[in-house]
C-alpha atoms as a PDB file:
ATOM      1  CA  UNK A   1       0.000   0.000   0.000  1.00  0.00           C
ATOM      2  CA  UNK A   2       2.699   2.229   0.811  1.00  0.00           C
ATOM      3  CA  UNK A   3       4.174   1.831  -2.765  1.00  0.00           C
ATOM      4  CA  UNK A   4       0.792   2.758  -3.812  1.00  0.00           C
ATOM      5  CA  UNK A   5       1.175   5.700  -2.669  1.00  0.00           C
ATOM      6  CA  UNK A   6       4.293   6.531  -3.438  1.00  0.00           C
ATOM      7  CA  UNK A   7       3.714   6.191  -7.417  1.00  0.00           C
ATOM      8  CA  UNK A   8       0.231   8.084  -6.832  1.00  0.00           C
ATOM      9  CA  UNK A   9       2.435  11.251  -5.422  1.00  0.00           C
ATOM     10  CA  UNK A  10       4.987  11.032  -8.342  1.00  0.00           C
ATOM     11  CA  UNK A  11       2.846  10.814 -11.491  1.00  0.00           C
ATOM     12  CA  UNK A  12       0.280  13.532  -9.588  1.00  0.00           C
ATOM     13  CA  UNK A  13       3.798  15.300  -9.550  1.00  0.00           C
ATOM     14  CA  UNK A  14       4.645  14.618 -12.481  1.00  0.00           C
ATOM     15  CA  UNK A  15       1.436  15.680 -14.357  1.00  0.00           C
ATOM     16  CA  UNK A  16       2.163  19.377 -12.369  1.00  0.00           C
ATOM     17  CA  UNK A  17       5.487  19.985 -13.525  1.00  0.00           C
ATOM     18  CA  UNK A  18       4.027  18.792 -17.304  1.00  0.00           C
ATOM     19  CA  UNK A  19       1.396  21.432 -16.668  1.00  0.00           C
ATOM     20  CA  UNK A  20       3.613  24.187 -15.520  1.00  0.00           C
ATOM     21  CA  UNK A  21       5.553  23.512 -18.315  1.00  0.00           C
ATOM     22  CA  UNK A  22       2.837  23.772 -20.866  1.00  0.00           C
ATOM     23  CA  UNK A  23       1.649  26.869 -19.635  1.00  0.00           C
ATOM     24  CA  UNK A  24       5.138  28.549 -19.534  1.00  0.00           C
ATOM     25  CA  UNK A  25       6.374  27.206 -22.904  1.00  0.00           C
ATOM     26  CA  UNK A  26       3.236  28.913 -24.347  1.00  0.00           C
ATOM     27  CA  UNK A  27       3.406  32.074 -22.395  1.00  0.00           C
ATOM     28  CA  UNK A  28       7.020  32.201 -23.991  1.00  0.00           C
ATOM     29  CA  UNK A  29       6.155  31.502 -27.569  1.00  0.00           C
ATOM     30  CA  UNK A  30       3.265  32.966 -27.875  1.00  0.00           C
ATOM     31  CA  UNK A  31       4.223  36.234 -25.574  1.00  0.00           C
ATOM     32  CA  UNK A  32       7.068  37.031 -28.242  1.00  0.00           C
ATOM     33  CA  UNK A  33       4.914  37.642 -30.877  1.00  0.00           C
ATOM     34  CA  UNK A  34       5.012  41.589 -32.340  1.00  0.00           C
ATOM     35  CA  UNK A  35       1.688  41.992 -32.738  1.00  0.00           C
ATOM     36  CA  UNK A  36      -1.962  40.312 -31.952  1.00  0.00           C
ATOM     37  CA  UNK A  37      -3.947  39.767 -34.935  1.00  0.00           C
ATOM     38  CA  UNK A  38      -6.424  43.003 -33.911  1.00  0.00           C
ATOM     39  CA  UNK A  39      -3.489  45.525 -34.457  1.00  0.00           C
ATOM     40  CA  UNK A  40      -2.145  44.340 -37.677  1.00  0.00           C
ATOM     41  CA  UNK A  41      -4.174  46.905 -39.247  1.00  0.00           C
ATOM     42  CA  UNK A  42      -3.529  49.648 -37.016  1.00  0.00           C
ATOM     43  CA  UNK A  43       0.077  49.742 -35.831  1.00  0.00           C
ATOM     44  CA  UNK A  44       0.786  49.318 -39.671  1.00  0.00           C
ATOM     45  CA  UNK A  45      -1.977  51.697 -41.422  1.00  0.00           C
ATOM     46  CA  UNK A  46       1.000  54.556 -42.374  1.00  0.00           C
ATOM     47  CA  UNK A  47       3.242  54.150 -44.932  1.00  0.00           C
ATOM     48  CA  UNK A  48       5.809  56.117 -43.123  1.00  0.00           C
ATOM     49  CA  UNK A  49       6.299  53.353 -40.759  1.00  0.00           C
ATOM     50  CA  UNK A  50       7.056  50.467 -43.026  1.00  0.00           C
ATOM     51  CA  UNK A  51      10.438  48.722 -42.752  1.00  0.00           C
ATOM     52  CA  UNK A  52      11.956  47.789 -46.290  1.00  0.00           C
ATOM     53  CA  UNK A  53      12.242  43.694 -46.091  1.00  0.00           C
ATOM     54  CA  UNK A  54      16.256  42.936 -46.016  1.00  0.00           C
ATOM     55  CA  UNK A  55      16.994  40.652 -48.740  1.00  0.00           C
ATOM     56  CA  UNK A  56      19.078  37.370 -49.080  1.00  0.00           C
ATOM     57  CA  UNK A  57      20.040  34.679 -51.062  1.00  0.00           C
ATOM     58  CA  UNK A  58      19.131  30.658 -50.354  1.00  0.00           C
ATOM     59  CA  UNK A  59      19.246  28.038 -52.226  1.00  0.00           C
ATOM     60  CA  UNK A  60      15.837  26.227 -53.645  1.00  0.00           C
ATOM     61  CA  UNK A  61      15.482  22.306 -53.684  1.00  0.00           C
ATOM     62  CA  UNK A  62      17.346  22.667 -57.078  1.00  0.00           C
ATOM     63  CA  UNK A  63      20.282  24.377 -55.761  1.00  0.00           C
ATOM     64  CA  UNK A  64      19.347  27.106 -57.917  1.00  0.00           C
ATOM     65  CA  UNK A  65      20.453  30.897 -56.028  1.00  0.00           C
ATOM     66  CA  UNK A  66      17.464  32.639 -54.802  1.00  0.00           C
ATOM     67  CA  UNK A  67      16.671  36.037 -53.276  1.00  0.00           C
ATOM     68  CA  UNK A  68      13.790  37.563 -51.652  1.00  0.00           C
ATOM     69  CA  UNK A  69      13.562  40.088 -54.221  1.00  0.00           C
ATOM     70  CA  UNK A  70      13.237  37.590 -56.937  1.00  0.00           C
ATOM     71  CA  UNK A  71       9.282  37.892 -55.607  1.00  0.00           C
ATOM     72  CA  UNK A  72       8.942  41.337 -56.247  1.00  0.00           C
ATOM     73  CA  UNK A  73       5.386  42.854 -56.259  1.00  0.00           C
ATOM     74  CA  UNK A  74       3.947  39.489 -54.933  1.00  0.00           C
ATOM     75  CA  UNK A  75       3.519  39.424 -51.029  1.00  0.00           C
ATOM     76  CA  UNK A  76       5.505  36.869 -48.964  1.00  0.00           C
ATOM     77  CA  UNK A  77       5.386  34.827 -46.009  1.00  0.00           C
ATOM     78  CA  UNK A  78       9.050  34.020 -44.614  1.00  0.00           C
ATOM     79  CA  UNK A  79       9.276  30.966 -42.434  1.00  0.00           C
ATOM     80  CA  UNK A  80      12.622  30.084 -40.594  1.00  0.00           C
ATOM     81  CA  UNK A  81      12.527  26.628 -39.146  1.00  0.00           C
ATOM     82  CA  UNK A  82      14.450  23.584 -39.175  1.00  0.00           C
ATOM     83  CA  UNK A  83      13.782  19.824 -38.983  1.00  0.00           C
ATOM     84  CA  UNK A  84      15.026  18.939 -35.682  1.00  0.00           C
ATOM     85  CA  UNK A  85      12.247  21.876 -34.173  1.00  0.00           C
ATOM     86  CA  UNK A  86       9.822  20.501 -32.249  1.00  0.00           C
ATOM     87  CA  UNK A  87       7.281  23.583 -32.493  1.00  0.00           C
ATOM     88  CA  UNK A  88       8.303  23.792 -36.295  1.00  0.00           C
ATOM     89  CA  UNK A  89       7.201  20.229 -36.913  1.00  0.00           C
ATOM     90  CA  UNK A  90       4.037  21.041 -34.900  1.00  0.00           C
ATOM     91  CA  UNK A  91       2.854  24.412 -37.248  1.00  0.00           C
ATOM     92  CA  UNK A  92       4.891  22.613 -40.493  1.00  0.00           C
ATOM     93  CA  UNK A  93       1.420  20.778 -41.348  1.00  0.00           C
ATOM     94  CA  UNK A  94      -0.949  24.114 -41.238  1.00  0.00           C
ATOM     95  CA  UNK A  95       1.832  26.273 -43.275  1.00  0.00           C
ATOM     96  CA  UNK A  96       1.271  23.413 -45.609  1.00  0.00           C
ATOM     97  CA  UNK A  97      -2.489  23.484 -46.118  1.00  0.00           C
ATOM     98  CA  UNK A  98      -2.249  27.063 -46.376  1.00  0.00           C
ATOM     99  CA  UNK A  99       0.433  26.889 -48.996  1.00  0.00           C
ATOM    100  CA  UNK A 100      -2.223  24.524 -51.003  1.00  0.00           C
ATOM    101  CA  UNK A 101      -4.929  27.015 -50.605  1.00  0.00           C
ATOM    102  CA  UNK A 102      -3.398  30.656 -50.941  1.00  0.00           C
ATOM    103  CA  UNK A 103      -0.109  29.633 -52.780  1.00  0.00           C
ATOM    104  CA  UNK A 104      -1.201  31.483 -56.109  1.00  0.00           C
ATOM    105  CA  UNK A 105      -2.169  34.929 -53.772  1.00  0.00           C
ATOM    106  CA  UNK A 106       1.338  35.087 -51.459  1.00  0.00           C
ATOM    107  CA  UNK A 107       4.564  33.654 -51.772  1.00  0.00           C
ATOM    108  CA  UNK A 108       5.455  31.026 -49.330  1.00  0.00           C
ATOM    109  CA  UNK A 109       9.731  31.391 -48.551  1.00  0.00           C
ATOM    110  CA  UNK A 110      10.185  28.279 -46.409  1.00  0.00           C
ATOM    111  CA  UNK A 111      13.417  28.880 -45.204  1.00  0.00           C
ATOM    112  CA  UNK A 112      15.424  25.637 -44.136  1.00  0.00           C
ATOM    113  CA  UNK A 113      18.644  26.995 -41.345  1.00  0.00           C
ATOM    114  CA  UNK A 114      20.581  24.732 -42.994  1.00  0.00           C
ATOM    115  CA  UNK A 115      23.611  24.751 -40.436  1.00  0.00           C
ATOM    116  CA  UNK A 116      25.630  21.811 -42.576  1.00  0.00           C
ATOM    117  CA  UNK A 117      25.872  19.257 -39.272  1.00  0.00           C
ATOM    118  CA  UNK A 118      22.450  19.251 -37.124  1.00  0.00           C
ATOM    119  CA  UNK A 119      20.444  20.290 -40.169  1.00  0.00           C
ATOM    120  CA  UNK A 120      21.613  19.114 -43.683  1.00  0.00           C
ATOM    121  CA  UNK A 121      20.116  19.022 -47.585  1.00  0.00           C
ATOM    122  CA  UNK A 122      19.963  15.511 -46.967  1.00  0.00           C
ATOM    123  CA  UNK A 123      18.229  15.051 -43.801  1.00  0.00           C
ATOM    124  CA  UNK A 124      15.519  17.823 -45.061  1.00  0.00           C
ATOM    125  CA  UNK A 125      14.775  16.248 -48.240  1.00  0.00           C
ATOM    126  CA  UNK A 126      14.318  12.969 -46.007  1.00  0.00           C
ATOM    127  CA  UNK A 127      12.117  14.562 -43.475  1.00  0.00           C
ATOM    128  CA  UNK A 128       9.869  16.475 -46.619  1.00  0.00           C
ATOM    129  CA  UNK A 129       8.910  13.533 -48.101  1.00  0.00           C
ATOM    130  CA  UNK A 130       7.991  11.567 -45.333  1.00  0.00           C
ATOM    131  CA  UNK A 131       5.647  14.472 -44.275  1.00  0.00           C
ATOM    132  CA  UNK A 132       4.246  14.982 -47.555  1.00  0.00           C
ATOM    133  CA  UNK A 133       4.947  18.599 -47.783  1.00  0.00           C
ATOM    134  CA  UNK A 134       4.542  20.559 -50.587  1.00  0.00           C
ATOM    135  CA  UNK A 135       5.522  23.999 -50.250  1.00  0.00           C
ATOM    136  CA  UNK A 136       8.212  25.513 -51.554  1.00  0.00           C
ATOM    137  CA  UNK A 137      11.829  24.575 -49.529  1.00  0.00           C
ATOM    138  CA  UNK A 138      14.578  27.071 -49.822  1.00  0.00           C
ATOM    139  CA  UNK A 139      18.468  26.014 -48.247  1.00  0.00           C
ATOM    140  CA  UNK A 140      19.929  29.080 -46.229  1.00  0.00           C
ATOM    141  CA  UNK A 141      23.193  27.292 -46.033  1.00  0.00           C
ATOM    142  CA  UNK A 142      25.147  30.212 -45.355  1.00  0.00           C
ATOM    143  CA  UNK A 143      22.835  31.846 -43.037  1.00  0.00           C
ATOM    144  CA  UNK A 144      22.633  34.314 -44.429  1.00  0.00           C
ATOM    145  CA  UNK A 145      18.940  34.462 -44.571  1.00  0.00           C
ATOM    146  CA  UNK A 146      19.067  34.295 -40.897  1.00  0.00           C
ATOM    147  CA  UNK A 147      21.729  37.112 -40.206  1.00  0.00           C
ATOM    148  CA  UNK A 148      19.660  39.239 -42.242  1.00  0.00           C
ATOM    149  CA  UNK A 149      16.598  38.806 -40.025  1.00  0.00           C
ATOM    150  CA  UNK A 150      18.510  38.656 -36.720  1.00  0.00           C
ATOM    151  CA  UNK A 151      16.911  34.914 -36.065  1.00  0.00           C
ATOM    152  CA  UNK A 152      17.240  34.294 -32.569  1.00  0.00           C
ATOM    153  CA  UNK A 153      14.644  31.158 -32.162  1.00  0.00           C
ATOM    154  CA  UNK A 154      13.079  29.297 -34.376  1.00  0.00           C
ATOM    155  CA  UNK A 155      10.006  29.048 -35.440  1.00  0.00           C
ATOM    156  CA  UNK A 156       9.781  32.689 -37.021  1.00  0.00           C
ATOM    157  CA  UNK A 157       7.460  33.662 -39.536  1.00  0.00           C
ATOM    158  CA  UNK A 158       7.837  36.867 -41.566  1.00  0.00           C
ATOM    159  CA  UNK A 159       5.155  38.783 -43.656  1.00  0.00           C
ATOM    160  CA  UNK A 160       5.999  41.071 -46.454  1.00  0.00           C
ATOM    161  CA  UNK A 161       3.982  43.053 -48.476  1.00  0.00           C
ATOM    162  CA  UNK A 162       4.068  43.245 -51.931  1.00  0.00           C
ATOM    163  CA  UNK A 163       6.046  46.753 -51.963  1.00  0.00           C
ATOM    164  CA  UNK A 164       8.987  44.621 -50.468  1.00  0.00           C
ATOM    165  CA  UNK A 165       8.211  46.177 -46.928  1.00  0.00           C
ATOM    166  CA  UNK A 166       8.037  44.012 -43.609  1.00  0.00           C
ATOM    167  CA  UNK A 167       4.679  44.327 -42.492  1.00  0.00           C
ATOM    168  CA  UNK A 168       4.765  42.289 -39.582  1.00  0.00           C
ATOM    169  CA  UNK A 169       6.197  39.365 -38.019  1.00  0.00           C
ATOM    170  CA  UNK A 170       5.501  36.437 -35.810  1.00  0.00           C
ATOM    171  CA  UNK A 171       7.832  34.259 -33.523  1.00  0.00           C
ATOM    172  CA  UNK A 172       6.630  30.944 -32.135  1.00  0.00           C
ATOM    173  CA  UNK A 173       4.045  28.606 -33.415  1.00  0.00           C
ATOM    174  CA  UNK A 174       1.531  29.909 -35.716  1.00  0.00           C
ATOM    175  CA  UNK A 175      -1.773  28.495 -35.723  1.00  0.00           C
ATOM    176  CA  UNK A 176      -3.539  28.173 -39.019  1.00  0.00           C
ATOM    177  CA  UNK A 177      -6.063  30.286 -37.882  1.00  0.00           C
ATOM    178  CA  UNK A 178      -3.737  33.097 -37.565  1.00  0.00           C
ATOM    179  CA  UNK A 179      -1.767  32.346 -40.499  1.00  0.00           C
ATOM    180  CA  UNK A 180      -5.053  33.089 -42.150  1.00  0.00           C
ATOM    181  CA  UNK A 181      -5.472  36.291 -40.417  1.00  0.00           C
ATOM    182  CA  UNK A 182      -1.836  37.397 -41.640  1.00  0.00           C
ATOM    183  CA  UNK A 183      -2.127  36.658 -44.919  1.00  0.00           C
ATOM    184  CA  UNK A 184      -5.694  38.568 -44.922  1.00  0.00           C
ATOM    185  CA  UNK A 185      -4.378  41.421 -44.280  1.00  0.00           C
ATOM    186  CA  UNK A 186      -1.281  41.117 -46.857  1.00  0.00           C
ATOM    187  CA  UNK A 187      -3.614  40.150 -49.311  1.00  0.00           C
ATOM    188  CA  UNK A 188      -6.186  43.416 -48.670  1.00  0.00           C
ATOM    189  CA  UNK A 189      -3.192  45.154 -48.733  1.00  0.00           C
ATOM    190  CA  UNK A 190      -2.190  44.702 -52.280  1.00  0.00           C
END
């Protein structure tokens, strides 16, 4: 009986540290967001205030050079994630179904940190085609991509209008139903 006890108290335990942890991973990633969905509009609604999008080159699943200003007068959603990301795996599938959707309207710029030993061509193509994912991949093995945005954590999602400004950004895992929301806007925006 004492045992009993005993493993009642530690998985009881258990489940509150799991808990606490929950709640303070998503207070984290979603607290460092820039913006709720409700201000898009407003924090960005003069023209004085937009921030021209830095641009960089990456490498597509070709190994063709590629730079964001290659997509010139077509808004874009920038995604920096990596295989190995546990929250990027999570929001991978939604960015996907979107892609499907609204690829024709925005530009998706999936952009692989393709560090050359955790995170490799090889082990991305791998990991693409077991997921079944069919939005565009682009390499940033130089980091450059990266550097250029001042990517601190990963996932980080980027919107840019079609004017090649930044409109807003997003770090942590987006939810499909924000996703939407972004893209909205960029889209009313054009």
């Amino acid at each position: 009986m004492n045992n009993k006890k005993k493993l009642i108290a530690l998985i009881v335990t258990m489940v509150l540290i799991i808990g606490v942890a929950v709640i303070g991973y998503n207070k984290l990633s979603g607290g460092n967001n820039n913006r709720g969905n409700e201000s898009i509009e407003s924090e960005n609604s003069d023209d004085n205030q937009k921030v021209e999008a830095p641009d960089f080159t990456c490498l597509d699943i070709s190994g063709r050079t590629v730079k964001l200003s290659d997509f010139a007068g077509k808004p874009v959603v920038i995604n920096f994630w990596a295989s190995w990301c546990g929250p990027c795996q999570s929001e991978l599938p939604d960015f996907d179904k979107v892609y499907k959707e609204r690829g024709d309207e925005v530009e998706f710029m999936m952009v692989n940190l393709t560090d050359g030993g955790r995170e490799t061509v090889e082990k991305v193509e791998k990991f693409i085609s077991q997921g079944g994912y069919s939005f565009p991949v682009y390499y940033d093995t130089e980091l450059e991509a990266a550097k250029a945005y001042a990517v601190s954590s990963i996932p980080a999602t980027y919107f840019i209008d079609k004017d090649g400004n930044v409109v807003d950004s997003y770090m942590g895992i987006m939810s499909r139903k924000n996703l939407e929301s972004y893209l909205d806007y960029l889209t009313d925006t054009k």
